[in-house]
N, C-alpha and C. Protein backbone atom coordinates (compact mmCIF):
# COMPACT_ATOMS: atom_id res chain seq x y z
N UNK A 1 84.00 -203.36 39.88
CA UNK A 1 83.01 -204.40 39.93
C UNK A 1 83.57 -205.66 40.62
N UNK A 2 84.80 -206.31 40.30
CA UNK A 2 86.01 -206.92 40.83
C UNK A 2 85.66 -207.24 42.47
N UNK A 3 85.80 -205.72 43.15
CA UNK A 3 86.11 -205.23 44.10
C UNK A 3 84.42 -205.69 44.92
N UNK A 4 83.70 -204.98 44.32
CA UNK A 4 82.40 -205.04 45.03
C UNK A 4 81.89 -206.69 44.73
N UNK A 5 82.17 -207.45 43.97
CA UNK A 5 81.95 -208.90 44.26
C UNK A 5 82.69 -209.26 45.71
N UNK A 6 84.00 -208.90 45.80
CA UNK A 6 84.86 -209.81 46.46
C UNK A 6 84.31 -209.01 47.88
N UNK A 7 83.87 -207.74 47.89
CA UNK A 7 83.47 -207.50 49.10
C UNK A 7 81.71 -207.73 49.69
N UNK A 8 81.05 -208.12 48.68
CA UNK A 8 80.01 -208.90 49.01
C UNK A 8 80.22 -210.30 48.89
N UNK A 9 80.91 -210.77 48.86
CA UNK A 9 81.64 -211.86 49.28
C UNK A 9 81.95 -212.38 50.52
N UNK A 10 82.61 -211.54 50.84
CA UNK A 10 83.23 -211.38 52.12
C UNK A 10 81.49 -211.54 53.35
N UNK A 11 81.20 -210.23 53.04
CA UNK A 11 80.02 -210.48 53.99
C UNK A 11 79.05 -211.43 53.85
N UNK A 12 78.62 -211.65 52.99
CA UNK A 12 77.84 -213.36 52.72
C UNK A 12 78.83 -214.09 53.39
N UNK A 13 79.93 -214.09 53.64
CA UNK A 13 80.54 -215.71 54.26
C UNK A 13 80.51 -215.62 55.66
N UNK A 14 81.05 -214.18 56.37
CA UNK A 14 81.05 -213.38 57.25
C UNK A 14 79.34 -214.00 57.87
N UNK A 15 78.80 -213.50 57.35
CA UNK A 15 77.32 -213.62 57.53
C UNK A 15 76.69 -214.92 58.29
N UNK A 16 77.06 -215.77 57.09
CA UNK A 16 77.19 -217.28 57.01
C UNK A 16 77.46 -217.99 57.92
N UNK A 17 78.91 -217.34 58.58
CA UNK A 17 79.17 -218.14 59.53
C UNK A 17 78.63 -217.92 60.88
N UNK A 18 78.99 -216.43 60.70
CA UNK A 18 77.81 -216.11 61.92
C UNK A 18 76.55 -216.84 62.46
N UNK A 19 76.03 -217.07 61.24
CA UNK A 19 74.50 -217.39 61.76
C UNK A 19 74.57 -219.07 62.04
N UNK A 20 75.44 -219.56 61.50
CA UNK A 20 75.97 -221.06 61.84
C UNK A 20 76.95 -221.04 63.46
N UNK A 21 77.17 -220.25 63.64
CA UNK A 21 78.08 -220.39 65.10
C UNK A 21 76.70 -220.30 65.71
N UNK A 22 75.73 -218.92 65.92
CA UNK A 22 75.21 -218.53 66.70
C UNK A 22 73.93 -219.47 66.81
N UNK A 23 73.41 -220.31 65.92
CA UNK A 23 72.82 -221.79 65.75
C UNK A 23 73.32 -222.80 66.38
N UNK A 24 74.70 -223.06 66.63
CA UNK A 24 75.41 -223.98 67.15
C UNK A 24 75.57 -223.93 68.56
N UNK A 25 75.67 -222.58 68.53
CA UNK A 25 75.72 -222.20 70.18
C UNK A 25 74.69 -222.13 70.73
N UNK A 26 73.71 -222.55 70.12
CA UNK A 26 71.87 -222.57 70.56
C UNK A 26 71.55 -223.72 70.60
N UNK A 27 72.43 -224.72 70.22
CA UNK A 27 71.75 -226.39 69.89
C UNK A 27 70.82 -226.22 69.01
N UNK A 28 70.67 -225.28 68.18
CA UNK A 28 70.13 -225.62 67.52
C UNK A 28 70.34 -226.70 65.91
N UNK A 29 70.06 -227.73 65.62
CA UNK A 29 70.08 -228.45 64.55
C UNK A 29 70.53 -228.12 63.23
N UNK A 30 71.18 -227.07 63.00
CA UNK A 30 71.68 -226.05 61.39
C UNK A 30 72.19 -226.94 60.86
N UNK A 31 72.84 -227.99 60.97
CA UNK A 31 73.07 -229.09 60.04
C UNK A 31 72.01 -229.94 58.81
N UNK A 32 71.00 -229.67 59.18
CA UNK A 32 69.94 -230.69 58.59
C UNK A 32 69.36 -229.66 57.18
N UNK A 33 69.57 -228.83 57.69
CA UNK A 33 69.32 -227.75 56.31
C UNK A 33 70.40 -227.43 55.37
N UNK A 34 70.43 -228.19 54.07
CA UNK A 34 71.35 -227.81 53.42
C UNK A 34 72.06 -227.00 53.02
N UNK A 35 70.99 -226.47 52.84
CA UNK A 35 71.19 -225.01 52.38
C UNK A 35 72.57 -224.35 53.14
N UNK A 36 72.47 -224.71 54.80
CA UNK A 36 73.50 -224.08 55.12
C UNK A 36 74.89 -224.94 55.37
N UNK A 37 74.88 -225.57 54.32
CA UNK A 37 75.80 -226.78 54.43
C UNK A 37 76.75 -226.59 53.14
N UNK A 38 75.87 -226.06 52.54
CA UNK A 38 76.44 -225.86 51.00
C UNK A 38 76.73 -224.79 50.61
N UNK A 39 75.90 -223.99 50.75
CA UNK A 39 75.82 -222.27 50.47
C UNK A 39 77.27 -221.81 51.38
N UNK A 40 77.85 -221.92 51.84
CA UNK A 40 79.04 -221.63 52.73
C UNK A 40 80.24 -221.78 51.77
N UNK A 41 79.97 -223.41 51.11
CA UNK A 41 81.07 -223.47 50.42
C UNK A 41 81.11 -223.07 49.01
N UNK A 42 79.85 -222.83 48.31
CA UNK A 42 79.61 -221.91 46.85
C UNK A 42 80.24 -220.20 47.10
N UNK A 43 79.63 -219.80 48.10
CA UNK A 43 80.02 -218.30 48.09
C UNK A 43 82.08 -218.56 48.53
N UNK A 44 82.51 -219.03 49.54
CA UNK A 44 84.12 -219.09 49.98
C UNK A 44 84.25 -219.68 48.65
N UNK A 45 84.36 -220.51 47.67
CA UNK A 45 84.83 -220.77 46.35
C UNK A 45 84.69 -219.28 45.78
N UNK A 46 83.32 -218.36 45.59
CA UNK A 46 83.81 -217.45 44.83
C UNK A 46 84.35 -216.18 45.26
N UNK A 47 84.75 -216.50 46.36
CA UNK A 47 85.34 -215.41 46.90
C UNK A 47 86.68 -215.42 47.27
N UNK A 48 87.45 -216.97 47.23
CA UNK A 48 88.70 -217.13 46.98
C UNK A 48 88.94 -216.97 45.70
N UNK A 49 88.10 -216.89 44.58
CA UNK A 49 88.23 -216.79 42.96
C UNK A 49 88.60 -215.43 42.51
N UNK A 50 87.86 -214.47 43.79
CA UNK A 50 87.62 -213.31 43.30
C UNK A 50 88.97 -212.84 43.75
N UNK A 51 88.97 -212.66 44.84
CA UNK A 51 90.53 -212.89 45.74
C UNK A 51 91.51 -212.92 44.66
N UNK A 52 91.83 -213.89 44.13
CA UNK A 52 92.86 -214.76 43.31
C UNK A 52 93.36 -213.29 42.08
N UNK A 53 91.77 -213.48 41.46
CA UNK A 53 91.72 -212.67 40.50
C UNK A 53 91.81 -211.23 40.88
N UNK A 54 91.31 -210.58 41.93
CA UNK A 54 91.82 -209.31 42.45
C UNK A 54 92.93 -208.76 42.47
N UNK A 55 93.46 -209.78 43.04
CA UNK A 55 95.46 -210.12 43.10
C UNK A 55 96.06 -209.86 42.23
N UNK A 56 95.59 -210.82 41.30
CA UNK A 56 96.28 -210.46 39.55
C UNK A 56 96.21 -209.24 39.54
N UNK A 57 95.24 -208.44 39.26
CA UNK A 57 94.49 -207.36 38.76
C UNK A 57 95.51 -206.03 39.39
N UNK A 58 95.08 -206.22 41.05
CA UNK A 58 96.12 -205.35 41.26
C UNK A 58 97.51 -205.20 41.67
N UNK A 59 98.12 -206.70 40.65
CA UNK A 59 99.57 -206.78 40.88
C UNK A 59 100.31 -207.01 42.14
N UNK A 60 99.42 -207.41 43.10
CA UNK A 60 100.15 -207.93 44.40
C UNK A 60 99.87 -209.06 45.17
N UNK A 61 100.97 -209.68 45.62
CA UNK A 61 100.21 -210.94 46.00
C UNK A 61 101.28 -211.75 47.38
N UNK A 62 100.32 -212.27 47.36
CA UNK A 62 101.02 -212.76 49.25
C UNK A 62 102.25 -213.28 49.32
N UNK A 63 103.13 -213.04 49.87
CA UNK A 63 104.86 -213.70 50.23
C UNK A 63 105.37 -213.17 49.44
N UNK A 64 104.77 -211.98 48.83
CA UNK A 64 105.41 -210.72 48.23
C UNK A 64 105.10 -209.21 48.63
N UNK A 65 103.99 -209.05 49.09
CA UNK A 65 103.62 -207.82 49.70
C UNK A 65 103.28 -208.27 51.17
N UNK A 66 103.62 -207.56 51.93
CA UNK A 66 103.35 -208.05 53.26
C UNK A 66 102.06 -208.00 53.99
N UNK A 67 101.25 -206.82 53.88
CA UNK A 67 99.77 -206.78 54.08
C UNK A 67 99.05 -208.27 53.65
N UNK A 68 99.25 -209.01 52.37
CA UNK A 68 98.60 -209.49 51.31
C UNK A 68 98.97 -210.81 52.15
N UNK A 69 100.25 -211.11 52.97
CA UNK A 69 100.71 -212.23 53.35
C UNK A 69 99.62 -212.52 54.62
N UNK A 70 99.73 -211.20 55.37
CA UNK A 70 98.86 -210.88 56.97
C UNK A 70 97.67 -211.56 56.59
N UNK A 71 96.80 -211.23 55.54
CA UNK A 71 95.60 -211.24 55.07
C UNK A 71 95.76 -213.22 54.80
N UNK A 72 96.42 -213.75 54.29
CA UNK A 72 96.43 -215.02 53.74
C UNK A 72 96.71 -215.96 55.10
N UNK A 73 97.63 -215.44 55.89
CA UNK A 73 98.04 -216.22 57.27
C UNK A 73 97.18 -216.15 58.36
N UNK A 74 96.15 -214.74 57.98
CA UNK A 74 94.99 -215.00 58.93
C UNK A 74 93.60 -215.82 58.66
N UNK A 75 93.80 -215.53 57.08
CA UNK A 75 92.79 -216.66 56.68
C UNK A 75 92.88 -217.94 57.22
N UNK A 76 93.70 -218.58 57.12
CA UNK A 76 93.84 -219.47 57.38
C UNK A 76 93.78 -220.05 59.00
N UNK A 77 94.13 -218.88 59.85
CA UNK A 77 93.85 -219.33 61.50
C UNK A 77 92.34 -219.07 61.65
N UNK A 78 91.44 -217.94 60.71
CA UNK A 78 90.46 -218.03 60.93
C UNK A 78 89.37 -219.45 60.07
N UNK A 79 89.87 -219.79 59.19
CA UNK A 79 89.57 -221.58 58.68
C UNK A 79 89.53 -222.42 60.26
N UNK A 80 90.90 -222.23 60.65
CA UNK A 80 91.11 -223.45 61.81
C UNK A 80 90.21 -223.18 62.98
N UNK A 81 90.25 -221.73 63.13
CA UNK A 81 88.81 -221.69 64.55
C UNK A 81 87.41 -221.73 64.06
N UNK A 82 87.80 -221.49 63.01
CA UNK A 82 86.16 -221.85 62.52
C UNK A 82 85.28 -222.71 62.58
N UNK A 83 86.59 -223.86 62.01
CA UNK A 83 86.01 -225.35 62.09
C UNK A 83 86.15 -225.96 63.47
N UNK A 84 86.78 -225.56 64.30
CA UNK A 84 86.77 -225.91 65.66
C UNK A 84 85.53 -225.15 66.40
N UNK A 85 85.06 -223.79 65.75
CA UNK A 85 83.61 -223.28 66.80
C UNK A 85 82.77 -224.03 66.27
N UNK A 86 82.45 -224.61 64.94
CA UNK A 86 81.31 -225.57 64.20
C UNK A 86 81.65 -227.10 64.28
N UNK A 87 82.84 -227.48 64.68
CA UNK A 87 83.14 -229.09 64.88
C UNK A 87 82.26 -230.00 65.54
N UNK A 88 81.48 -230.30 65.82
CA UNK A 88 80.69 -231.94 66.08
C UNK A 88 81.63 -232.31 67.28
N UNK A 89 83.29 -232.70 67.25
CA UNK A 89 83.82 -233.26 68.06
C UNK A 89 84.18 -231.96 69.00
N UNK A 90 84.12 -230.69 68.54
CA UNK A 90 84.68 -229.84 69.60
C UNK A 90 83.74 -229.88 70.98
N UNK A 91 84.35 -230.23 72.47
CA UNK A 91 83.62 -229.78 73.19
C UNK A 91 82.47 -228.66 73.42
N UNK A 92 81.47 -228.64 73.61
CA UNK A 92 80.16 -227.53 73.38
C UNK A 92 81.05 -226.37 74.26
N UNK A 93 81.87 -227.08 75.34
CA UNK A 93 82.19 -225.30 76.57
C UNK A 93 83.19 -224.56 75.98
N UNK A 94 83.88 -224.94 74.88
CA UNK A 94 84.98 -224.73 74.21
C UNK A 94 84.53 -224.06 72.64
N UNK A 95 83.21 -224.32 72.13
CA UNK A 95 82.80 -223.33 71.27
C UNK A 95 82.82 -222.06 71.14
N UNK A 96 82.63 -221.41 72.08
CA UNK A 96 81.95 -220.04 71.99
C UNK A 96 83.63 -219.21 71.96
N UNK A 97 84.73 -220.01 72.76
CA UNK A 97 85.59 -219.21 72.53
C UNK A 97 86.53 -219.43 71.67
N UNK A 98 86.39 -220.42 70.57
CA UNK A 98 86.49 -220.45 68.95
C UNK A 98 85.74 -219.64 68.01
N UNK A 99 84.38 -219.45 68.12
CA UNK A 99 83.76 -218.63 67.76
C UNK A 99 84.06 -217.25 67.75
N UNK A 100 84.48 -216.83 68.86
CA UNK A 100 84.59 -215.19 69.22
C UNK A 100 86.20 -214.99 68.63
N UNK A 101 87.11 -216.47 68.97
CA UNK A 101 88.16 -216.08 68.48
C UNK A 101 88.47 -215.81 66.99
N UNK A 102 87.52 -216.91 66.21
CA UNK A 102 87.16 -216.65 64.89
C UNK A 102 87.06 -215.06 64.52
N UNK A 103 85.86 -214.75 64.86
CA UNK A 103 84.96 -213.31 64.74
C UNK A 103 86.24 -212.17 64.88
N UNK A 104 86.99 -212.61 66.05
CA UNK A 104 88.18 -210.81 66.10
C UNK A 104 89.22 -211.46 64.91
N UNK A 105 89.55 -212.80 64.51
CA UNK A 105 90.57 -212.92 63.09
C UNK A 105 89.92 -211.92 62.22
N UNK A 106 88.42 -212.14 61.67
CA UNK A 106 87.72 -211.89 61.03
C UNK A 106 87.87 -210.15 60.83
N UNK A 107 87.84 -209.60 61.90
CA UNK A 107 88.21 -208.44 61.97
C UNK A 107 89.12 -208.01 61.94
N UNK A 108 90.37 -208.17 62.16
CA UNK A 108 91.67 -207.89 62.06
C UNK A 108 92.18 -208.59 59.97
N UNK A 109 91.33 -209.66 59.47
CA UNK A 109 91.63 -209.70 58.21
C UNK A 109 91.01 -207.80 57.57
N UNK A 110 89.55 -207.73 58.02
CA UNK A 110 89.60 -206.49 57.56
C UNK A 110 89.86 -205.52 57.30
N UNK A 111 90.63 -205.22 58.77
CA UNK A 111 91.07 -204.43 59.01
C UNK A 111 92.56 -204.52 58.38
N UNK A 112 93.37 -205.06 58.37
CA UNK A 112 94.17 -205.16 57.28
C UNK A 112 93.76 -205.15 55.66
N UNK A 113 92.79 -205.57 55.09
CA UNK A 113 92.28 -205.46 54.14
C UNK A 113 91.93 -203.78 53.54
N UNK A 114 91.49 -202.90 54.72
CA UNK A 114 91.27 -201.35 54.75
C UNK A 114 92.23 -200.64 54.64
N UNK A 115 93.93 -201.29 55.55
CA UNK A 115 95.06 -200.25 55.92
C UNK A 115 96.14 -201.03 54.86
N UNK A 116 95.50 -201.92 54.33
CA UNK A 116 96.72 -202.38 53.27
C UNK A 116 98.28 -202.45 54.21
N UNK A 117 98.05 -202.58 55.63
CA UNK A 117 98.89 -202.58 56.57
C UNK A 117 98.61 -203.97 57.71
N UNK A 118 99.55 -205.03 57.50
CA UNK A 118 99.57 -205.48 58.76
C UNK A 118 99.50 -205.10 60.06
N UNK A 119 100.05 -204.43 60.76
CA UNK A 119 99.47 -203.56 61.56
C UNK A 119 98.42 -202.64 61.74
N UNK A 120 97.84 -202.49 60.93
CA UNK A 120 96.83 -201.42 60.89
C UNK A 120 97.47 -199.63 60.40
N UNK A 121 98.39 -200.03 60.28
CA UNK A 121 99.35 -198.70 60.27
C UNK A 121 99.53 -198.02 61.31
N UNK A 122 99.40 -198.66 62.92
CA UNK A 122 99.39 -198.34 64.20
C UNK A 122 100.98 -198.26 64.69
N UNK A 123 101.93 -199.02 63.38
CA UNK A 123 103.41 -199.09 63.84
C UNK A 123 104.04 -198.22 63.21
């Protein structure tokens, strides 16, 4: 149950952001609606919670298992392009390839998330 929160989790934020880049990259106004102002940061709260608590649960945890570290060090570059494809001050011509760069972190967290392998188990 754990598991299936933290992975509908995942895609609600996944989701989320998506539809906020692809708004942004439209001019379109997604700021003025709260909803998507807020709802971003209710679901990433419970999905770093779930995270946290997953961890416990299954006894492993980042700067101790190495997959778990991949997964935490990409979070975090995908935070930084994130807020640079949705930034206000980021140049508009310089979005889209924050965005996309976002989107393949996004995939490569998964994909580590699936192979319990930094590499993908490709090494």
């Amino acid at each position: 149950m754990l598991k299936h929160l933290h992975v509908t989790c995942v895609v609600t934020s996944v989701s989320l952001f998506v539809l906020r880049g692809t708004l942004e990259l439209m001019a379109q106004p997604w700021r003025r609606w709260r909803w998507l102002r807020v709802a971003p940061h209710l679901v990433d709260t419970l999905l770093l919670g779930s995270a946290l608590w997953l961890a416990w649960r299954i006894g492993q945890y980042p700067f101790v298992n190495g997959w778990l570290t991949a997964k935490v060090l990409a979070l975090v570059l995908y935070i930084l392009l994130g807020s640079r494809a949705l930034g206000i001050k980021t140049p508009v011509s310089q979005r889209p390839v924050y965005f996309v760069a976002a989107l393949l972190t996004v995939g490569y967290i998964v994909g580590v998330a699936f192979t319990h392998s930094a590499s993908w188990g490709l090494l």
